[in-house]
Structures are given as structure tokens and as C-alpha cells.
N, C-alpha and C. Protein backbone atom coordinates (compact mmCIF):
# COMPACT_ATOMS: atom_id res chain seq x y z
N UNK A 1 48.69 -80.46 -43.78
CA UNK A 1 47.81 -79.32 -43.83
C UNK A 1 46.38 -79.81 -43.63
N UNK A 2 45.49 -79.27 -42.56
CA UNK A 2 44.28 -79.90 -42.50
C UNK A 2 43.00 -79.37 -44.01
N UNK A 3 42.76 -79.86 -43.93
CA UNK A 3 41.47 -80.01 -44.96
C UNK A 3 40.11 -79.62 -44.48
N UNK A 4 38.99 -79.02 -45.52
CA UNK A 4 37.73 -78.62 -45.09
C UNK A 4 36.73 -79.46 -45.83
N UNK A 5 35.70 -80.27 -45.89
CA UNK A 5 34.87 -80.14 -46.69
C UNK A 5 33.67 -79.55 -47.20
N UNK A 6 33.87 -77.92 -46.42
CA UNK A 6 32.99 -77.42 -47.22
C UNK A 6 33.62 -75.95 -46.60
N UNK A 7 33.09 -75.09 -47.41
CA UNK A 7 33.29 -73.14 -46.80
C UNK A 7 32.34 -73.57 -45.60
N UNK A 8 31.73 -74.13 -44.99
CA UNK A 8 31.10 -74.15 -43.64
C UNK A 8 32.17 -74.34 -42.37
N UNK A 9 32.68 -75.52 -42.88
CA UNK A 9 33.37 -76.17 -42.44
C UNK A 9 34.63 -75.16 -42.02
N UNK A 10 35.39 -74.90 -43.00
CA UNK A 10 36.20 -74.03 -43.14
C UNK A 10 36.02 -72.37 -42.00
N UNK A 11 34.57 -71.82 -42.48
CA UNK A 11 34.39 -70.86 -41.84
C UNK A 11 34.09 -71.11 -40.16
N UNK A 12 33.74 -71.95 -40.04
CA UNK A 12 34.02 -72.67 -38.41
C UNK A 12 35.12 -72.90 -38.15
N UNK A 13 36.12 -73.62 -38.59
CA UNK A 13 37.60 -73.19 -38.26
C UNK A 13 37.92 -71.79 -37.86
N UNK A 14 38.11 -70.80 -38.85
CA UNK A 14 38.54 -69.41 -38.65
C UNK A 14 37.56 -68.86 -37.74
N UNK A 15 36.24 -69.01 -37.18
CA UNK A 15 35.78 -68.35 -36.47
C UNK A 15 36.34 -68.96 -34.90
N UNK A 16 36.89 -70.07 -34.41
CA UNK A 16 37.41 -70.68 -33.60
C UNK A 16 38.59 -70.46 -33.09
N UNK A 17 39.58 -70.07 -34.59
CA UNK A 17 41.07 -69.86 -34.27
C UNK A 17 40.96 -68.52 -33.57
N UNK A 18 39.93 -67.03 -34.20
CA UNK A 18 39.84 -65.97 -33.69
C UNK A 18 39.34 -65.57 -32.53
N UNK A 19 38.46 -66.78 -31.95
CA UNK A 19 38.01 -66.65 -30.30
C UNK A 19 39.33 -66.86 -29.70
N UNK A 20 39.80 -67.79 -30.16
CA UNK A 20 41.18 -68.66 -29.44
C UNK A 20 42.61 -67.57 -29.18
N UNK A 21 42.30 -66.52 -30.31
CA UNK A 21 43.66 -65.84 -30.15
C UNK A 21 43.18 -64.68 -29.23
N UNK A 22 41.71 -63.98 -29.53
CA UNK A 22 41.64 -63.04 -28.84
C UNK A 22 41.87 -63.45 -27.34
N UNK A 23 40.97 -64.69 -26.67
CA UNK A 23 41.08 -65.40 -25.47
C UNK A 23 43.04 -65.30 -25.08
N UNK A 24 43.57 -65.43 -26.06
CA UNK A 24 45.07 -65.60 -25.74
C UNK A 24 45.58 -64.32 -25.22
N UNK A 25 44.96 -63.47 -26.21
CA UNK A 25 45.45 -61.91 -26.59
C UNK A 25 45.35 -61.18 -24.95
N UNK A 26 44.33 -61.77 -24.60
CA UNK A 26 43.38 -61.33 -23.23
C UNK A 26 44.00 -61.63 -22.15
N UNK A 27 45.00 -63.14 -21.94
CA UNK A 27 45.61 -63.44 -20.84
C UNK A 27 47.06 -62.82 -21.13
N UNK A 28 47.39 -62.72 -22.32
CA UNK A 28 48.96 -61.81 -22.72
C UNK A 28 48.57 -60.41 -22.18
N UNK A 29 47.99 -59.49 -22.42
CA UNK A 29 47.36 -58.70 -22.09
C UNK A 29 47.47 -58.12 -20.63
N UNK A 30 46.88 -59.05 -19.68
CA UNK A 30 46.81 -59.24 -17.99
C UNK A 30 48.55 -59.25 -17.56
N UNK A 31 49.06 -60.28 -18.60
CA UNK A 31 50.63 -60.73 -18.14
C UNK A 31 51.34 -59.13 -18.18
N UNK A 32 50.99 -58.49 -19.28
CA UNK A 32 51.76 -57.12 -19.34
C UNK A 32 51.41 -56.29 -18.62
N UNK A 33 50.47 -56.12 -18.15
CA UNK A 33 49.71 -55.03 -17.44
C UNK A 33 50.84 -55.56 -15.96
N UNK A 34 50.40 -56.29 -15.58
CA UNK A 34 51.16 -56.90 -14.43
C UNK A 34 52.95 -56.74 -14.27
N UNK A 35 54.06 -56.90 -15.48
CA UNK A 35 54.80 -56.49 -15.66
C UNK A 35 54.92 -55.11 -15.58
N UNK A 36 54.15 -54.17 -16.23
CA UNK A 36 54.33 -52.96 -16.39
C UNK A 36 54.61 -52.35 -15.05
N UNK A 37 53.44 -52.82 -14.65
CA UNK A 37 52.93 -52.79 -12.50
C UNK A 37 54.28 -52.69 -11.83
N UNK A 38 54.40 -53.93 -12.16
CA UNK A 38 55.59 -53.96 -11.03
C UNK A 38 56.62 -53.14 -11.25
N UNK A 39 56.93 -52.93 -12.29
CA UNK A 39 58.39 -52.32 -12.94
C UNK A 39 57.90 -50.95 -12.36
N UNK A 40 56.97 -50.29 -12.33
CA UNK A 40 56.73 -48.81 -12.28
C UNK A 40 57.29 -49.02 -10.77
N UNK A 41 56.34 -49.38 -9.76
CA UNK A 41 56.82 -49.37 -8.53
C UNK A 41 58.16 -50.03 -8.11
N UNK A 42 58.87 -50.56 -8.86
CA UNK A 42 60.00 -50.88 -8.44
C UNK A 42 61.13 -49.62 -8.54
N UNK A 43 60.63 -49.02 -9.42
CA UNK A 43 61.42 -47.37 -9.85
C UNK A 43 60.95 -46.40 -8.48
N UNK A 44 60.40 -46.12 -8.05
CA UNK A 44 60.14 -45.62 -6.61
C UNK A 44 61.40 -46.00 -5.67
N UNK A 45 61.54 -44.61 -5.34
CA UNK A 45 62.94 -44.94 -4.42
C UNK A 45 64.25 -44.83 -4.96
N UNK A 46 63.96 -45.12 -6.31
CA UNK A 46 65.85 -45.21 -6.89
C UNK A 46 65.31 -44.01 -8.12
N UNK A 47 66.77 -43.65 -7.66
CA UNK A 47 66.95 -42.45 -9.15
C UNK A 47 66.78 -43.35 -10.64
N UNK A 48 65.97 -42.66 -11.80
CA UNK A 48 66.01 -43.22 -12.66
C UNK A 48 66.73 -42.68 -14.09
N UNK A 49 67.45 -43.39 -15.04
CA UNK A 49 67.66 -42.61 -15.99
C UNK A 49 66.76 -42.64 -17.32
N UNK A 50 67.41 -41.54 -18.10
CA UNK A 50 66.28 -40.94 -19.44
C UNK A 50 66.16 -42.68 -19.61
N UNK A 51 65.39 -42.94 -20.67
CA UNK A 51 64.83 -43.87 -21.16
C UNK A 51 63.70 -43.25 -22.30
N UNK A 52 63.99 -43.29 -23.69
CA UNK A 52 62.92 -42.92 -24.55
C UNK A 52 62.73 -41.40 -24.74
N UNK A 53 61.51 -40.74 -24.73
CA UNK A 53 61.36 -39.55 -24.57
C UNK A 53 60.86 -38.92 -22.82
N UNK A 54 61.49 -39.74 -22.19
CA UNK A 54 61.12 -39.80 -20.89
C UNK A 54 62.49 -39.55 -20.23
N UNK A 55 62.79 -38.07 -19.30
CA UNK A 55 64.13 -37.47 -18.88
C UNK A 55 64.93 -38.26 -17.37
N UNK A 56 65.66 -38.22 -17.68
CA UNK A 56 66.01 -39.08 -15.61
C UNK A 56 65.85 -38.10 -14.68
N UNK A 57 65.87 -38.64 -13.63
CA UNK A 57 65.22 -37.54 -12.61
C UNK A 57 66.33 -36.77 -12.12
N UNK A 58 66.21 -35.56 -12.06
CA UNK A 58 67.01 -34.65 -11.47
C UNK A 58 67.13 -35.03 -9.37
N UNK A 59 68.30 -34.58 -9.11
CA UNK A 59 68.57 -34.82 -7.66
C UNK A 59 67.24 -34.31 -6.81
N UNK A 60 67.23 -34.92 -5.78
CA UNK A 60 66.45 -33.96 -4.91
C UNK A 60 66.32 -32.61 -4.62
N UNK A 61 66.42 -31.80 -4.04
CA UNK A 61 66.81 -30.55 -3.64
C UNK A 61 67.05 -30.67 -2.24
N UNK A 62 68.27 -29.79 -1.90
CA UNK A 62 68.32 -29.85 -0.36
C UNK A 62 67.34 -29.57 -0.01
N UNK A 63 66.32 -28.53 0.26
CA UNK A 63 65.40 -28.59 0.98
C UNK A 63 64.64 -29.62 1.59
N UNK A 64 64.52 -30.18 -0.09
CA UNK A 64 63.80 -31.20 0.42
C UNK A 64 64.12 -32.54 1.04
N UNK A 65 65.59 -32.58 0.76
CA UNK A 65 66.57 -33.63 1.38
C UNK A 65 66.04 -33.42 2.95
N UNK A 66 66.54 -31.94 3.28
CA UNK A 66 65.88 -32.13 4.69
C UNK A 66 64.64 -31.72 5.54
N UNK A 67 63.57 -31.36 4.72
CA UNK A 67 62.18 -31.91 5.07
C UNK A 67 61.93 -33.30 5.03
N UNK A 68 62.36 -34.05 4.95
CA UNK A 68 62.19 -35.71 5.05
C UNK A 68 63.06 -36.30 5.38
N UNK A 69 63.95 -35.88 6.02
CA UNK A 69 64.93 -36.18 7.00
C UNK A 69 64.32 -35.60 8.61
N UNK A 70 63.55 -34.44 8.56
CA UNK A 70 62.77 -33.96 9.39
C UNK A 70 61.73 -34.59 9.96
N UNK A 71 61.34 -35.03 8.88
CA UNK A 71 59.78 -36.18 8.76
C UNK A 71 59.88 -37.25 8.94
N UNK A 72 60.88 -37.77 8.97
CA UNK A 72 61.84 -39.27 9.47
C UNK A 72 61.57 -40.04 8.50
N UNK A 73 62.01 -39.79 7.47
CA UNK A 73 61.74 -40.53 6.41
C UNK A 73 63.59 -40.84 5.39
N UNK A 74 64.03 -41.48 5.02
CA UNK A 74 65.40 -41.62 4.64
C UNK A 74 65.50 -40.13 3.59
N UNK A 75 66.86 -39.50 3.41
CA UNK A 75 66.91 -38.17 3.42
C UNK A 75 67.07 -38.39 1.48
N UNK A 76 67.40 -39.35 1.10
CA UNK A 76 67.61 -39.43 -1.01
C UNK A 76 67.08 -40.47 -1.73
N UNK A 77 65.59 -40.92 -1.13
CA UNK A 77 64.78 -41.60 -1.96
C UNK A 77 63.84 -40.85 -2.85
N UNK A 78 63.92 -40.60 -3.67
CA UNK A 78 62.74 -40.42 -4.36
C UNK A 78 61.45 -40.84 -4.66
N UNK A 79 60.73 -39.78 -4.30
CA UNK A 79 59.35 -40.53 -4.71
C UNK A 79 58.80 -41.44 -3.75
N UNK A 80 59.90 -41.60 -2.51
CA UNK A 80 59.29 -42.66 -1.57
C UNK A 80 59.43 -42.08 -0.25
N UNK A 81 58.14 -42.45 0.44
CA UNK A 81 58.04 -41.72 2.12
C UNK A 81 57.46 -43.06 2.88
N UNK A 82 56.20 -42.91 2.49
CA UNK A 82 55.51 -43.82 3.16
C UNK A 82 54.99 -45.10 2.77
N UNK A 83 55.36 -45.24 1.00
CA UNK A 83 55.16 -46.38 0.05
C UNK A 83 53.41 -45.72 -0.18
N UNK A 84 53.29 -44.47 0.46
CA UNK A 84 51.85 -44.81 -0.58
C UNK A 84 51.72 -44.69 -1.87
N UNK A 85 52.05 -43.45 -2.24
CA UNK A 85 52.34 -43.25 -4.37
C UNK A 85 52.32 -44.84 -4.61
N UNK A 86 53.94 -45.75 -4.21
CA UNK A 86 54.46 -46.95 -5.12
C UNK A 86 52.95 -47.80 -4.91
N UNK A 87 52.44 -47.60 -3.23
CA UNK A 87 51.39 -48.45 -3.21
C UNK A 87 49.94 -48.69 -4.29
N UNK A 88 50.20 -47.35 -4.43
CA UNK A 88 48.66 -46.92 -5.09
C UNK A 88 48.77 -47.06 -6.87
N UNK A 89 49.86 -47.61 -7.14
CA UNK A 89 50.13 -48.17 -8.46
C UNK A 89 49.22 -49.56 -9.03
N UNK A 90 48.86 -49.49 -9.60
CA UNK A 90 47.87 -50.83 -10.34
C UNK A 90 47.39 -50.84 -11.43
N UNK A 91 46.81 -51.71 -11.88
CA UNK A 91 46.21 -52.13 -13.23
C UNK A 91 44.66 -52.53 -13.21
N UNK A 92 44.05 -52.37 -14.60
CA UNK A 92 42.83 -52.98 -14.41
C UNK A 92 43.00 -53.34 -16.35
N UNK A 93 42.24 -54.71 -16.60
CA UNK A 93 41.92 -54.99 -17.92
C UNK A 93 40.87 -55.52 -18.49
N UNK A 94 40.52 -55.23 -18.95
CA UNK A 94 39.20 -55.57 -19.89
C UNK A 94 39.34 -55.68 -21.08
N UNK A 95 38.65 -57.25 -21.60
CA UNK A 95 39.08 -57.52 -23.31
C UNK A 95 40.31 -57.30 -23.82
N UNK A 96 40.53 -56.27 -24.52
CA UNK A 96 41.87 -56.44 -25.33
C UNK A 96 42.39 -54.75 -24.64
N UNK A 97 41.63 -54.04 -23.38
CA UNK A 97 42.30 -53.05 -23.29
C UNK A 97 43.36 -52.80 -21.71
N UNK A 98 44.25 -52.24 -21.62
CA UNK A 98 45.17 -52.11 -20.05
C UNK A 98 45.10 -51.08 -19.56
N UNK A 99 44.92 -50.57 -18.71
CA UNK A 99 44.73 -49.12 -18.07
C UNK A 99 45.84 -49.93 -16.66
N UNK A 100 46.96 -48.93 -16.64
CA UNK A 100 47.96 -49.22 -15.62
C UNK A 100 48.46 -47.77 -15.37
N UNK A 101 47.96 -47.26 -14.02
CA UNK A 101 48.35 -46.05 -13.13
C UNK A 101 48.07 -46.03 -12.18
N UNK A 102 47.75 -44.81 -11.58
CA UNK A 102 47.48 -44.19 -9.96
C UNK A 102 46.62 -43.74 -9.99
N UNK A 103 45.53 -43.35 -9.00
CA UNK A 103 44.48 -42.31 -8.72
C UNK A 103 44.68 -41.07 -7.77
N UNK A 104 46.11 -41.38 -7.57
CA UNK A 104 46.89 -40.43 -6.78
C UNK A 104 47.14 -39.09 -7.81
N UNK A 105 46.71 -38.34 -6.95
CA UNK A 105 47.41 -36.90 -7.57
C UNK A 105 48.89 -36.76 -7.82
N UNK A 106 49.10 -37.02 -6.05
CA UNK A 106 50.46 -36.94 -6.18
C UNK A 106 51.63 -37.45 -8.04
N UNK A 107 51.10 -38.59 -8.08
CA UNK A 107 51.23 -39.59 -9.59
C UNK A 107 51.37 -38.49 -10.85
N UNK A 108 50.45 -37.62 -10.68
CA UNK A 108 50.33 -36.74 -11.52
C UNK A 108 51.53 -35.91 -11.75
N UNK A 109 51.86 -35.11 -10.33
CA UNK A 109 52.60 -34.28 -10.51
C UNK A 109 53.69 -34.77 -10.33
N UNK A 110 53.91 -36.05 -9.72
CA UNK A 110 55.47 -36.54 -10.49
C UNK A 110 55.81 -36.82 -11.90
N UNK A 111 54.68 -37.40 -12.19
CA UNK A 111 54.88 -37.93 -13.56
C UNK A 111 55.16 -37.02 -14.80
N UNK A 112 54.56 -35.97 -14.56
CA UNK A 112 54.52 -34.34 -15.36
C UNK A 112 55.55 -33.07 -14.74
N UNK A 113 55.58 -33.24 -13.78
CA UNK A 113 56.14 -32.47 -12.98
C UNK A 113 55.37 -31.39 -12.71
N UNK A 114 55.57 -29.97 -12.18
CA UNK A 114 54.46 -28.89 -11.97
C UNK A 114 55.96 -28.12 -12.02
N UNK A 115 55.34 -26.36 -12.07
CA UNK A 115 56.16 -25.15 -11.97
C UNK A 115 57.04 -25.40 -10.89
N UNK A 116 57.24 -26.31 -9.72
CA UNK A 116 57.71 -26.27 -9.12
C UNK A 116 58.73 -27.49 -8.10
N UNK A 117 58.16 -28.55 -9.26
CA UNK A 117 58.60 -30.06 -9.17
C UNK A 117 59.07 -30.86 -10.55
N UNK A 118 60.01 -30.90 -10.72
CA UNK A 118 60.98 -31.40 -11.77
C UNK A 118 60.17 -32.76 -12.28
N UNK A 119 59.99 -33.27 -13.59
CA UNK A 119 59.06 -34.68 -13.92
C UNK A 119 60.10 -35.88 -13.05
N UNK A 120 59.25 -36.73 -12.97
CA UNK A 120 60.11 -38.00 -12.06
C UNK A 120 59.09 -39.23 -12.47
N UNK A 121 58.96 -39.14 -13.77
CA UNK A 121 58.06 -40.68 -14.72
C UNK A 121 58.30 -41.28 -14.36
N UNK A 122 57.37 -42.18 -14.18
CA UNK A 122 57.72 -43.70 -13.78
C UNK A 122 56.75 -44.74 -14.10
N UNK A 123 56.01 -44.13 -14.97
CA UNK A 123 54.99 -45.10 -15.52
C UNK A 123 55.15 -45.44 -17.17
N UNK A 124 55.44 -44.04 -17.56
CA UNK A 124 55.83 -44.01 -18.94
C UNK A 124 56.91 -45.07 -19.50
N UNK A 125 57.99 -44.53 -18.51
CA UNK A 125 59.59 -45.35 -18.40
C UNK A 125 59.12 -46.86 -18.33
N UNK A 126 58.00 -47.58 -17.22
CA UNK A 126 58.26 -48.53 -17.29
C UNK A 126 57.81 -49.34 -18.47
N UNK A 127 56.83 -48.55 -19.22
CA UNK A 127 56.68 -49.28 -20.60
C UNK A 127 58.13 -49.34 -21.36
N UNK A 128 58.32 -48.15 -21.61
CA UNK A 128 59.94 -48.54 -22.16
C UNK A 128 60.52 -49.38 -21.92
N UNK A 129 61.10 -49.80 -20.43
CA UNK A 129 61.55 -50.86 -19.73
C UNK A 129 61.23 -52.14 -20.09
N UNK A 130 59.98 -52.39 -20.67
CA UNK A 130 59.95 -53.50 -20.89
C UNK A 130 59.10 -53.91 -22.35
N UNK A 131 59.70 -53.20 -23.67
CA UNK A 131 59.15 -53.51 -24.96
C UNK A 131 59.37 -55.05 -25.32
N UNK A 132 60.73 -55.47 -24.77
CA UNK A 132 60.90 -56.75 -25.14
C UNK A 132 60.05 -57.51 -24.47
N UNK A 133 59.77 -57.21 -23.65
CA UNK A 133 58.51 -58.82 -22.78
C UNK A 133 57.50 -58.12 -23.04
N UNK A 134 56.74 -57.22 -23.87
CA UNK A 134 55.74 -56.83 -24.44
C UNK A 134 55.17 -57.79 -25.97
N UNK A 135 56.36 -57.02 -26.22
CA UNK A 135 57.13 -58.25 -27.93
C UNK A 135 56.70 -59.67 -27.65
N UNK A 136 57.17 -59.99 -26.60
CA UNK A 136 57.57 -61.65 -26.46
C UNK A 136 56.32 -62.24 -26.14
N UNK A 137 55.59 -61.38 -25.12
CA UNK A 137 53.97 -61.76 -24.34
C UNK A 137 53.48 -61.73 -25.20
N UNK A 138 52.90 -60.51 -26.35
CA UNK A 138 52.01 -60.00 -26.87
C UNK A 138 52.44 -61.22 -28.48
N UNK A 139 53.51 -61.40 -28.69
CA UNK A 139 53.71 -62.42 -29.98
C UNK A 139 53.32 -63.95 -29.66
N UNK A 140 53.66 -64.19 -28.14
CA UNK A 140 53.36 -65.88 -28.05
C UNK A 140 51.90 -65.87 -27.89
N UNK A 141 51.45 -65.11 -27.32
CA UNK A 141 49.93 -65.36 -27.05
C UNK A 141 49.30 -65.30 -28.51
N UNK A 142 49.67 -64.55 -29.32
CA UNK A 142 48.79 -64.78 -30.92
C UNK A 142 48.86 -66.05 -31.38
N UNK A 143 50.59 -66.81 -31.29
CA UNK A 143 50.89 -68.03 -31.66
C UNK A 143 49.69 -69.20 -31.03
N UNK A 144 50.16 -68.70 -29.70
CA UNK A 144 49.31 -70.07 -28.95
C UNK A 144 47.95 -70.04 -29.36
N UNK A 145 46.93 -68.77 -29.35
CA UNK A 145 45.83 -68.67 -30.02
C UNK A 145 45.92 -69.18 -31.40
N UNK A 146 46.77 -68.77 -32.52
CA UNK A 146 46.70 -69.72 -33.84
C UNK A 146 46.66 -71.06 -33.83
N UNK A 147 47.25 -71.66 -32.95
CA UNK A 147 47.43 -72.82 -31.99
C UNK A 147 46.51 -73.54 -31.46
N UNK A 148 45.67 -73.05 -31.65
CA UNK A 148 44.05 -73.28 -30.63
C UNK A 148 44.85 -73.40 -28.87
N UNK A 149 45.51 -72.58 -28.52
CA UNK A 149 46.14 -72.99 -27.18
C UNK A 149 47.02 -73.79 -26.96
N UNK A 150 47.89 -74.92 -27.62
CA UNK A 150 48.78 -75.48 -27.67
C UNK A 150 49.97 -74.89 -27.06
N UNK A 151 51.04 -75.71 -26.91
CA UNK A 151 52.14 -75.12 -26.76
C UNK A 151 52.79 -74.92 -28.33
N UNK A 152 53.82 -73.84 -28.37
CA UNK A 152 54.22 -73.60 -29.64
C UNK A 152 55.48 -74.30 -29.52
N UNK A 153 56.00 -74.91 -30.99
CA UNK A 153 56.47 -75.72 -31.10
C UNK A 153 58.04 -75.45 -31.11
N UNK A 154 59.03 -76.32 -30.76
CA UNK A 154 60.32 -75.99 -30.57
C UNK A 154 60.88 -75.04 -31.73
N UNK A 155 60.46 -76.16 -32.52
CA UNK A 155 60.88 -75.92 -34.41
C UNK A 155 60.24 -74.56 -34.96
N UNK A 156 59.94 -73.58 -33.86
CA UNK A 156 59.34 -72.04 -34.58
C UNK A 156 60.32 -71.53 -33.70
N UNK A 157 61.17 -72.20 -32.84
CA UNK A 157 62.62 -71.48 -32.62
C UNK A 157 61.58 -70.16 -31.66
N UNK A 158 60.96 -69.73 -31.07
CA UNK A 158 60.01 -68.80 -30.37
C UNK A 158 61.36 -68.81 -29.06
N UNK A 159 61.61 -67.45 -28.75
CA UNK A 159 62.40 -67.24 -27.57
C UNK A 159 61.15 -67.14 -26.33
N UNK A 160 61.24 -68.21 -25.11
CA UNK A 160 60.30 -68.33 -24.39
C UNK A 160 60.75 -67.25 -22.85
N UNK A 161 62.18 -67.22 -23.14
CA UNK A 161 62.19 -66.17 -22.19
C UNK A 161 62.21 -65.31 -21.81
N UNK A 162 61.20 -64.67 -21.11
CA UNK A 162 61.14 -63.24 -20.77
C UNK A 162 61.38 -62.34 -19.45
């Protein structure tokens, strides 16, 4: 157990370990945002099911099966034409906060659905999708910060894969 010789001493430690974890907190942080990312746009195109308080997507509608069969676009993807929606998916982070969506409207009214378009989430879901590598990111990065950045040690048994 390390030793202090004085509350100075000491209080320089703890002010060090807490740069160290937030700094950690910050690159765990980026790692999820980035997971989240991808997972959303990987749901584009494929039917999805409920997950959470989030419903699976209902079929297409013929109609619209063949307005985009019209449009030359494959006739039972969802959510996908031209890859712009999946394209326009991203993240931005700052400090300890994640903002991961679209600036697309379109985004909107899938994600909610409207009077006239069934919900088809896919942003919500992908948090669901991935609590465990949330868990896993968001727990090693505190460690490694307690850590002053180290690797964490075998003997804390830490599941490294995510």
C-alpha cells in the first residue's frame, strides 16, 4: 500500500488519480460513441427486432415495396435507398458528454415514426445492442484511470473482451 507523508502529499495523489480517470473516462467515452455509430448504421437495411422499449419494424408496405422498385432501388430494404440516412449517422464528444445521431429529418421520422410511417429506431436500439461493451468500456477505463493508465491487472480477473 503506498504511503503519504503529509495530507499534501496525499491530496496530490487524489487530485492526479481524478485527472487520470476522467482523461480515461474521455477516451472510453469516444470508444462508445463509435460503437454505438456503427451498430446504428449497420441496422439500416435489415429488418430489426423489439429490443427494450424500442418495437421491431413492421414490413414495408406494398406500395412502397414498389415505389423503390420503381426508383431502382432493391424492393425490402428498409430504411435504405441511397445510404444517405445510414450515411448521415455520427457522433461528436466532448469531455465526459456523447451526442450520437443524424441531422437528417428523414432520422426523425423513422426513428418516431409520423401519422403515416410506422417507428423504424435505430439509434435507440443500438444503445440497447450494446450495454455490455458500454459496461465493459465505461468500467475498464475508470480502472485504468485508478491505475494512473496502466494496464489492469490479470488478478482483477477484468473480462477484456468486448
Amino acid at each position: 500500500m503506498k504511503q503519504f507523508g503529509s495530507l499534501a502529499a496525499f491530496a496530490a495523489e487524489i487530485t492526479a488519480l481524478e485527472a487520470g480517470v476522467v482523461f480515461q473516462l474521455e477516451k472510453g467515452l469516444e470508444a462508445v460513441a463509435v460503437k454505438i455509430e456503427k451498430t446504428a448504421k449497420e441496422e439500416i437495411g435489415e429488418y430489426q427486432e423489439a429490443v427494450g422499449p424500442f418495437p421491431a419494424w413492421e414490413e414495408l408496405a406494398d406500395s412502397t415495396k414498389a415505389d423503390r422498385v420503381r426508383k431502382g432501388y432493391t424492393e425490402n430494404d428498409p430504411l435504405l435507398r441511397s445510404g444517405e440516412l445510414r450515411d448521415s449517422i455520427s457522433h461528436e464528444t466532448k469531455g465526459l458528454e456523447a451526442v450520437i445521431g443524424s441531422d437528417s429529418d428523414i432520422a426523425v421520422y423513422q426513428e418516431m415514426g409520423t401519422a403515416k410511417i410506422p417507428p423504424r429506431p435505430f439509434l435507440g436500439p443500438a444503445v440497447e445492442h450494446n450495454h455490455e461493451a458500454i459496461r465493459k468500456i465505461v468500467g475498464g477505463a475508470v480502472v485504468t484511470g485508478l491505475l494512473g493508465g496502466g494496464s489492469i491487472p490479470a488478478s482483477l480477473e477484468y473480462d477484456h473482451e468486448i
